[in-house]
N, C-alpha and C. Protein backbone atom coordinates (compact mmCIF):
# COMPACT_ATOMS: atom_id res chain seq x y z
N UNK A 1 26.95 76.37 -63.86
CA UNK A 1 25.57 76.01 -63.92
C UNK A 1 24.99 76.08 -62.53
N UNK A 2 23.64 76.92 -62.49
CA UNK A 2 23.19 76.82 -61.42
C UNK A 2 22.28 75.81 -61.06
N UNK A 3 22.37 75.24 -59.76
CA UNK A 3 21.01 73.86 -59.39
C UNK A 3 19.66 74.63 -59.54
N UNK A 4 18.91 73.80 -59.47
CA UNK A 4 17.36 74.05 -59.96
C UNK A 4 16.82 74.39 -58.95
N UNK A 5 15.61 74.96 -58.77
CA UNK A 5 15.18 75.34 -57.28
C UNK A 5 14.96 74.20 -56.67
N UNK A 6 14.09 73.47 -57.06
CA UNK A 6 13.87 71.84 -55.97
C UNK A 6 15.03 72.20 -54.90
N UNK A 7 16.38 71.55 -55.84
CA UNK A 7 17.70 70.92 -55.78
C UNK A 7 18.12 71.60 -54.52
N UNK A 8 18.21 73.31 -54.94
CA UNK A 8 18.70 74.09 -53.88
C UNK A 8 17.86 74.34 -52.69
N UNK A 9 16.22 74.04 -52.37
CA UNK A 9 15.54 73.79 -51.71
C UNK A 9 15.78 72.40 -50.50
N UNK A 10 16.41 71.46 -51.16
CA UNK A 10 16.39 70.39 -50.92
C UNK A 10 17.80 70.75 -49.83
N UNK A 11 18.51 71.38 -50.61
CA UNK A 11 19.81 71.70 -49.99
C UNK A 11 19.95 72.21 -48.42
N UNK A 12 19.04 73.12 -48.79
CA UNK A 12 18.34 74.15 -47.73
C UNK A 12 18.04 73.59 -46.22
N UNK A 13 17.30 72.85 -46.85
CA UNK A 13 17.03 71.66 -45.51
C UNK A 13 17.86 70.84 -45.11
N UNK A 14 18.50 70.08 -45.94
CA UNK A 14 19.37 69.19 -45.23
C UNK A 14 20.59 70.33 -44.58
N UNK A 15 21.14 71.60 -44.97
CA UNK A 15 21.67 72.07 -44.05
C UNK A 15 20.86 72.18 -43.03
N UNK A 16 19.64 72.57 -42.53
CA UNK A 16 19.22 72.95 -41.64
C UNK A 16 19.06 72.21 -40.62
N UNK A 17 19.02 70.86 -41.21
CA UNK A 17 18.84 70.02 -40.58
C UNK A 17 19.49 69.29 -38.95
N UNK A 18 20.82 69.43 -39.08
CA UNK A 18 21.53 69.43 -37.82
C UNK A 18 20.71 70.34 -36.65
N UNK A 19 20.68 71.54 -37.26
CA UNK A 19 20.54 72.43 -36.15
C UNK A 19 18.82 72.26 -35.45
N UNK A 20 18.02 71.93 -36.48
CA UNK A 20 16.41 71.34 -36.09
C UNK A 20 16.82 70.33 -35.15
N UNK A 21 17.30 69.19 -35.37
CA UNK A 21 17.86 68.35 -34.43
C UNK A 21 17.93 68.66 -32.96
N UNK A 22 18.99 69.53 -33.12
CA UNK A 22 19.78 69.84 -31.79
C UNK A 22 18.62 70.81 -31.37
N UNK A 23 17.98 71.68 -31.45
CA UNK A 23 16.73 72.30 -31.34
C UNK A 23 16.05 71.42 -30.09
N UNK A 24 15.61 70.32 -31.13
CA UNK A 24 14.49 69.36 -30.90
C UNK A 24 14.67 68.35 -29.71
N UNK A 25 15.93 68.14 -30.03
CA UNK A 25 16.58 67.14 -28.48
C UNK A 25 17.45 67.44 -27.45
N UNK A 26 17.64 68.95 -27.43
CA UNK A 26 18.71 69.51 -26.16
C UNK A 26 17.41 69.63 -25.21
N UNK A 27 18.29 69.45 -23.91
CA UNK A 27 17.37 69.71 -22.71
C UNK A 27 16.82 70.60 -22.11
N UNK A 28 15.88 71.32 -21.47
CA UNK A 28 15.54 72.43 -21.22
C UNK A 28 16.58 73.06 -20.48
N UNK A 29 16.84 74.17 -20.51
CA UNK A 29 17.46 75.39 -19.94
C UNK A 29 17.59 74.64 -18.47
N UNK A 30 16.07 75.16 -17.77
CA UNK A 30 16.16 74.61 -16.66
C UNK A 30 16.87 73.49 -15.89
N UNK A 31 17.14 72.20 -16.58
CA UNK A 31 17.47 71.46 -16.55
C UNK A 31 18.55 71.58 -16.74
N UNK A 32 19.25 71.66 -17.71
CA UNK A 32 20.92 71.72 -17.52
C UNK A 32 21.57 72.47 -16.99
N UNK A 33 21.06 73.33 -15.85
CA UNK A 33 21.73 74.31 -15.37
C UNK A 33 21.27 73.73 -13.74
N UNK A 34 20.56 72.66 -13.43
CA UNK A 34 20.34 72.43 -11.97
C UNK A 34 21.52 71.74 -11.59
N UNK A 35 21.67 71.71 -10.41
CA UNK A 35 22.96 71.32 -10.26
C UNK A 35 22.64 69.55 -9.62
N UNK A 36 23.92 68.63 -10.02
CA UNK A 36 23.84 67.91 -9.41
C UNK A 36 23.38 66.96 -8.50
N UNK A 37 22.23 65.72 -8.24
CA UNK A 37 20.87 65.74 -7.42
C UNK A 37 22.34 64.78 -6.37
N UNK A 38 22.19 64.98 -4.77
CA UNK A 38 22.89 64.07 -4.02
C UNK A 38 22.21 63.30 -3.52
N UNK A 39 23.02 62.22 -3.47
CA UNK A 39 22.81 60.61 -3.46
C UNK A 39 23.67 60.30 -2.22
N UNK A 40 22.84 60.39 -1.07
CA UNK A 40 23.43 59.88 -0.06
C UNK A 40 22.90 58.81 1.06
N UNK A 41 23.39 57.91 2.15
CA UNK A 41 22.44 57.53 2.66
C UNK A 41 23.04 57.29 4.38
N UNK A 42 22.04 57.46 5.00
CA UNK A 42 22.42 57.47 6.68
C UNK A 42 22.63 56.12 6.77
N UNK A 43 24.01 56.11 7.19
CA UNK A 43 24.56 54.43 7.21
C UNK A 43 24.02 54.03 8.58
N UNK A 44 23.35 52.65 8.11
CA UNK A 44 22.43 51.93 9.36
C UNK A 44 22.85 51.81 10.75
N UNK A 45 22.75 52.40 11.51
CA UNK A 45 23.77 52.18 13.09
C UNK A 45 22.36 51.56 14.17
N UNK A 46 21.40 50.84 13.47
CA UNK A 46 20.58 50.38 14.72
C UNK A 46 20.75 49.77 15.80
N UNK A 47 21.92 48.85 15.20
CA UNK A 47 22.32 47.98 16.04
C UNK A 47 23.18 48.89 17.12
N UNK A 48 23.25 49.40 17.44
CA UNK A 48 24.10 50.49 18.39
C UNK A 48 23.50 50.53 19.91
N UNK A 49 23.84 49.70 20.71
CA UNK A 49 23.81 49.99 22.09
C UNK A 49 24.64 50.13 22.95
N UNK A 50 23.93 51.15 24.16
CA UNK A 50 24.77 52.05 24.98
C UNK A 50 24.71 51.95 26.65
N UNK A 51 24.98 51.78 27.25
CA UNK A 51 24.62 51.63 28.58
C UNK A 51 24.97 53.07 29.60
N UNK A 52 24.00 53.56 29.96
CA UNK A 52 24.46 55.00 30.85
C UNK A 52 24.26 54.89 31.75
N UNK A 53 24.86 55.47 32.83
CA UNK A 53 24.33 55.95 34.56
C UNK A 53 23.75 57.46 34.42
N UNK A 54 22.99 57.69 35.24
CA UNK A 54 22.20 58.58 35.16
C UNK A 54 23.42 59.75 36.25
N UNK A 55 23.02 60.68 35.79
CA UNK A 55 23.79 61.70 37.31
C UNK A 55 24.82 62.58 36.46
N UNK A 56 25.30 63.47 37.23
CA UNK A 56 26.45 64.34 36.68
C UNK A 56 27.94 64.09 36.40
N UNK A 57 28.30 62.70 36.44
CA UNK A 57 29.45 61.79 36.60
C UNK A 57 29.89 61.68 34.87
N UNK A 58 30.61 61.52 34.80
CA UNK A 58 31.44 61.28 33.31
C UNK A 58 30.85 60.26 32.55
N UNK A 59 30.03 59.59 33.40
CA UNK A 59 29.56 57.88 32.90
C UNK A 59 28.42 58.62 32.60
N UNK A 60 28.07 59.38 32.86
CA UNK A 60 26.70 59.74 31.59
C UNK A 60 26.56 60.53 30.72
N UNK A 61 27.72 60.56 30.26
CA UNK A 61 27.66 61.22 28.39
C UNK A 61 28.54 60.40 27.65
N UNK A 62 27.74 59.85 26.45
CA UNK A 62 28.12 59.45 25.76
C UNK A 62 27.52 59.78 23.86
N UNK A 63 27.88 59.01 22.88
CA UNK A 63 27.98 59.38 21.68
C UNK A 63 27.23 58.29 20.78
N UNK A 64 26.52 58.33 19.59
CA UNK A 64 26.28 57.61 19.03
C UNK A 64 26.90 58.09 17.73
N UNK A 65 27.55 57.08 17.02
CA UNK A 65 28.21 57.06 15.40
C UNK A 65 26.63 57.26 14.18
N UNK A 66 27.09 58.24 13.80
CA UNK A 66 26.00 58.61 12.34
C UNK A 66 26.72 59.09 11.18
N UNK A 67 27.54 58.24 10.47
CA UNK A 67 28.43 58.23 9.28
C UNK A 67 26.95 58.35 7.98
N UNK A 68 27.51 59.14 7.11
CA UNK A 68 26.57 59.00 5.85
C UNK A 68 27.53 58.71 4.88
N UNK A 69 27.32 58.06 4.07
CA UNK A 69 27.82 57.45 2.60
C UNK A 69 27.31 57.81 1.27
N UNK A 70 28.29 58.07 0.65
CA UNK A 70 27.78 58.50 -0.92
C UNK A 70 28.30 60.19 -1.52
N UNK A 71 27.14 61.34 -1.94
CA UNK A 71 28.03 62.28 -2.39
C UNK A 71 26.68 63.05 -2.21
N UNK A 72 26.86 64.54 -1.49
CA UNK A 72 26.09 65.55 -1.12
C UNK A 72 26.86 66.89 -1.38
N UNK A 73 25.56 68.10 -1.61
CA UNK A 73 26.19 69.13 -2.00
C UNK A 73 25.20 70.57 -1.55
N UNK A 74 25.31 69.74 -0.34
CA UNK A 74 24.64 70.94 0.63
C UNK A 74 24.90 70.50 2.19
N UNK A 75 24.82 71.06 3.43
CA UNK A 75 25.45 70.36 4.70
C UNK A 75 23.79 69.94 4.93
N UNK A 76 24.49 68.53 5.83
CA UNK A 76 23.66 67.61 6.03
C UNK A 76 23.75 67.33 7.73
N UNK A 77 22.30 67.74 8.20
CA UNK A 77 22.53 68.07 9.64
C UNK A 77 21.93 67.00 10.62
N UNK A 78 22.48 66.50 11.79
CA UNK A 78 22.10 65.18 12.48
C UNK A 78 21.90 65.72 13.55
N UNK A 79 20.95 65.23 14.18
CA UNK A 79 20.09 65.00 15.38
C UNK A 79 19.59 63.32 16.06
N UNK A 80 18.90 64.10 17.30
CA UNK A 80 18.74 63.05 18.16
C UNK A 80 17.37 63.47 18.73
N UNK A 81 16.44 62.00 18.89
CA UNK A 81 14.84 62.99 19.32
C UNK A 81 14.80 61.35 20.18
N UNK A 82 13.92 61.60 21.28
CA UNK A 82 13.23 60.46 21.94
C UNK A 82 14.37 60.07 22.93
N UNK A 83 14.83 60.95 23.43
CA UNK A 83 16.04 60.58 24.42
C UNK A 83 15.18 60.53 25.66
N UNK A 84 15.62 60.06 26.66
CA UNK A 84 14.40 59.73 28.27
C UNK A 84 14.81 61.37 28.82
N UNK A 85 13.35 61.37 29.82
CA UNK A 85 13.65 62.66 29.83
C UNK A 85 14.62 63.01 31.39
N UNK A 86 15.11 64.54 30.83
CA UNK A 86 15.90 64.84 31.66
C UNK A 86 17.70 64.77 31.08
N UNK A 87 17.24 64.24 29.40
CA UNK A 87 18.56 64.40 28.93
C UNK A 87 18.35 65.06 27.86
N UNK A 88 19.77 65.37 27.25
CA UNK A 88 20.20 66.21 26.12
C UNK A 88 20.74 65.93 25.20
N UNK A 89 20.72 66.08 24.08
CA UNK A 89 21.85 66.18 22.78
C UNK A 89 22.47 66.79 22.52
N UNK A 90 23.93 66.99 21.73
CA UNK A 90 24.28 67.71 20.27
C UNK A 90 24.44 67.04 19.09
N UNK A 91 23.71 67.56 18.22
CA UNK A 91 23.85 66.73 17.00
C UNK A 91 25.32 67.62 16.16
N UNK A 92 25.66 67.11 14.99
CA UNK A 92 26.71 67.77 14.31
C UNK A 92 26.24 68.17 13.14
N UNK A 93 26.79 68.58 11.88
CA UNK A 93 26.77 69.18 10.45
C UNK A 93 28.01 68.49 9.41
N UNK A 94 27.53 67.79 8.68
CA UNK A 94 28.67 67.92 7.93
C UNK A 94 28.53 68.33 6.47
N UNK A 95 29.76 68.90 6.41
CA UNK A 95 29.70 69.85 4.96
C UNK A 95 29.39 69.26 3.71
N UNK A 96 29.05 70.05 2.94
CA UNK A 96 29.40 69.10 0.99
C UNK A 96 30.76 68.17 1.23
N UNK A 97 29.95 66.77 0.69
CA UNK A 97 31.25 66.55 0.26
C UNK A 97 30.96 64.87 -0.15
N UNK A 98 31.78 63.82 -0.34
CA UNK A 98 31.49 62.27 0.05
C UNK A 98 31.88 61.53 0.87
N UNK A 99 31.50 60.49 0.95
CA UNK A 99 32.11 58.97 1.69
C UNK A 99 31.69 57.64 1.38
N UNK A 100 32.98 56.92 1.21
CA UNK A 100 32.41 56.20 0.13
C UNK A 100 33.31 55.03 1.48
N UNK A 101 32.52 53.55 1.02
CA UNK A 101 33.71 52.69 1.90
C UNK A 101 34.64 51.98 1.48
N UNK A 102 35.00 52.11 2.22
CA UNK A 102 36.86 50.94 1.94
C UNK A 102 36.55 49.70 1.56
N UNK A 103 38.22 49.58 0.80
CA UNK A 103 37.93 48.16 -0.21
C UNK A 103 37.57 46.88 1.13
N UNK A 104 37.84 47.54 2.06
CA UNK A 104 37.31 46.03 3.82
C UNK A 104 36.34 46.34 3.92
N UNK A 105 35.48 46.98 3.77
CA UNK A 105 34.03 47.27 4.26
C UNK A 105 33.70 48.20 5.04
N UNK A 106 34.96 48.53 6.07
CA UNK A 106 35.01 49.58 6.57
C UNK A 106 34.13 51.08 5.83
N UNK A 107 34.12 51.96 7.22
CA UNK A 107 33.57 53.26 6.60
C UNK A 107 34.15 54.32 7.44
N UNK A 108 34.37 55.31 7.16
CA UNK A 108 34.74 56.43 7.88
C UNK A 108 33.90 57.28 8.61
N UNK A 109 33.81 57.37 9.81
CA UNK A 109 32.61 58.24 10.87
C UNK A 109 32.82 59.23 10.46
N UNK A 110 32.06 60.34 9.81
CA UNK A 110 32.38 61.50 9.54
C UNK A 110 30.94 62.32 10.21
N UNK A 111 30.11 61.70 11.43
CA UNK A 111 28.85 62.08 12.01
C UNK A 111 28.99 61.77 12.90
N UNK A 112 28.19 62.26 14.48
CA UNK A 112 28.28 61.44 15.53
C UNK A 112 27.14 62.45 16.11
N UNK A 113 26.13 61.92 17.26
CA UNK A 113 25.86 62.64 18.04
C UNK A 113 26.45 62.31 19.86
N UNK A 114 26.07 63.59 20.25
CA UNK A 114 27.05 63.10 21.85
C UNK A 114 25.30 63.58 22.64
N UNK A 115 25.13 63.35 23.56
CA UNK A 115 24.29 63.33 24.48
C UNK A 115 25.12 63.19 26.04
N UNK A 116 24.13 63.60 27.29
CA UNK A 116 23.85 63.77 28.29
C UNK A 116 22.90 63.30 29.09
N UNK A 117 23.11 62.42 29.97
CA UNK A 117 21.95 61.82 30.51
C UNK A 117 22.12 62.36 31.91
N UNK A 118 21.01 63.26 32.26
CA UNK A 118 21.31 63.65 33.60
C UNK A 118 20.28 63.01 34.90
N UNK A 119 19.38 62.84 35.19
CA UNK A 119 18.22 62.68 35.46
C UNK A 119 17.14 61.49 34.82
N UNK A 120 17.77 60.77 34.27
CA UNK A 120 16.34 60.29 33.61
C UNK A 120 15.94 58.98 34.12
N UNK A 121 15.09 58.88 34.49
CA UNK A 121 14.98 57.31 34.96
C UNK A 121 15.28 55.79 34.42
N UNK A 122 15.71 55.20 35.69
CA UNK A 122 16.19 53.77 35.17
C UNK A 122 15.09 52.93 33.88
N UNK A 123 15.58 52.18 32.85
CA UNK A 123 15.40 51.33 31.93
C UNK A 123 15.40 52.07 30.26
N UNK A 124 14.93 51.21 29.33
CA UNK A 124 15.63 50.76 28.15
C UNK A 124 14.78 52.22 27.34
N UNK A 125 15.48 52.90 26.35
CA UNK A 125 14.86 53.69 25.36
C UNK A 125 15.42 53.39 24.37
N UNK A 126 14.67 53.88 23.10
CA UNK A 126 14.88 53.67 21.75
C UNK A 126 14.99 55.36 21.24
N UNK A 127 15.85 55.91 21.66
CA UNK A 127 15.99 57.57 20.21
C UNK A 127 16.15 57.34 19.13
N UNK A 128 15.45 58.25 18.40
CA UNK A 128 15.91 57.99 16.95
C UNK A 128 16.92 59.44 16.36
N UNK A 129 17.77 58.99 15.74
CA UNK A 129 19.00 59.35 14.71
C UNK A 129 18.44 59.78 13.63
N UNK A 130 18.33 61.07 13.44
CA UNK A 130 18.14 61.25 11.77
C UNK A 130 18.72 61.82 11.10
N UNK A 131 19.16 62.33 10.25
CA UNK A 131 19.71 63.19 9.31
C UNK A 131 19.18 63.88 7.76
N UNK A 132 19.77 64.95 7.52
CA UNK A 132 18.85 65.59 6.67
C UNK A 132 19.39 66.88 6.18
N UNK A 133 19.30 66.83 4.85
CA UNK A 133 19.73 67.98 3.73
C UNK A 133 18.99 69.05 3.59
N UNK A 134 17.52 69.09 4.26
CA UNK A 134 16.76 69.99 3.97
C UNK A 134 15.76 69.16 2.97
N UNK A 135 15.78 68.38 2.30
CA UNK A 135 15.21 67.93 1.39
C UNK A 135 14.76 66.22 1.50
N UNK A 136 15.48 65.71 1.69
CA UNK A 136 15.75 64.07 1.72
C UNK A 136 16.34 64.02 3.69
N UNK A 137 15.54 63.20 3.93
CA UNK A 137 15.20 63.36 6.01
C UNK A 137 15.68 61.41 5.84
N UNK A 138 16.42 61.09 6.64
CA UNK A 138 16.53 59.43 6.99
C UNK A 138 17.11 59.34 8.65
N UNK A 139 16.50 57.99 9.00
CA UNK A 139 16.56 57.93 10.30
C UNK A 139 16.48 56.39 10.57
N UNK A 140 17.06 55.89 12.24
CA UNK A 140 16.65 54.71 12.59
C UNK A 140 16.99 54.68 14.22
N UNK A 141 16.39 53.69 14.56
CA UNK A 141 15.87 53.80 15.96
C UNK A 141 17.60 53.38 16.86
N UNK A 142 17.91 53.66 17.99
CA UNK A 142 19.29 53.24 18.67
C UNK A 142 18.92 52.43 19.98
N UNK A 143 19.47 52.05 20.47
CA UNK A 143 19.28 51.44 22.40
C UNK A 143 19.86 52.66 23.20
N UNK A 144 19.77 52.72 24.48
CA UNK A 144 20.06 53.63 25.25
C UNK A 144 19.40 53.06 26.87
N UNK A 145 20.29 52.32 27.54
CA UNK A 145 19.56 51.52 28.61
C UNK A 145 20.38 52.41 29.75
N UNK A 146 19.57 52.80 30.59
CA UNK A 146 20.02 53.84 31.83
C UNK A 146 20.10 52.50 32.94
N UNK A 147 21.12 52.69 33.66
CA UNK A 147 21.38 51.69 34.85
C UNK A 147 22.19 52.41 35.60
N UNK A 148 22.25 51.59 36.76
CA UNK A 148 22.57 52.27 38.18
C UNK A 148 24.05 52.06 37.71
N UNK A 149 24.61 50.58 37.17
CA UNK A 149 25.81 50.64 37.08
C UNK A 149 25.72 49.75 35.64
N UNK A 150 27.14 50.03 34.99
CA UNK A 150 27.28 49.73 33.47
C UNK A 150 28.47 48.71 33.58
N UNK A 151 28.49 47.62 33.43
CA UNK A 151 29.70 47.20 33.21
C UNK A 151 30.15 46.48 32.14
């Protein structure tokens, strides 16, 4: 015996039905094919002070710690701006990847910038530290006090 049209109408749809569904609530193309958004953040080093002598002597280069935490998937590049003048930076790069901290609180430096103070006149500056994916930029201010002598 064959079902009645309704019946097999009725049928019709409720097969179809899954697939209207999945139609109706999958995500756009676009969207499931972007990759991954990173979630990272320039771990706070404000508190960071440094004491330099000015001149060509060993005592005036030094480094500031710029660790980032969390998970990135593009290199994330650090710099240094507002240094007194007559000095220099290198900032570093670090690749894709994470850092997450230890069960102590600890964290792993996986950033640093190093600088040069050659010339610059005696007293206190504030550079700022930033870092940046190309996309998402974070930063915070450091100490940097030039003196005749550091002890």
């Amino acid at each position: 015996m064959k079902p009645s049209h309704p019946f097999r109408k009725a049928l019709g749809v409720l097969a179809a039905l899954p697939l209207i569904l999945l139609l109706t609530t999958a995500p756009p193309a676009s969207a499931a094919a972007a990759a991954p958004a990173s979630t990272w953040t320039l771990y706070d080093g404000s508190a960071q002070y440094v004491c330099q002598t000015p001149g060509g002597n060993p005592g005036s280069i030094g480094y500031y710690l710029a660790p980032v935490l969390g998970e990135w998937t593009t290199t994330i590049s650090l710099g240094m701006t507002g240094l007194p003048p007559g000095s220099t930076s290198q900032g570093s790069r670090i690749p894709p990847g994470s850092n997450h901290p230890h069960e102590n609180g600890g964290v792993t430096v996986n950033g640093w910038i190093v600088y040069n103070v050659t010339t610059a006149p005696l007293g206190v500056y504030h550079p700022r530290i930033s870092a940046t994916d190309g996309v998402v930029s974070q930063s915070y201010l450091v100490t940097l006090e030039i003196k005749q002598r550091c002890y």
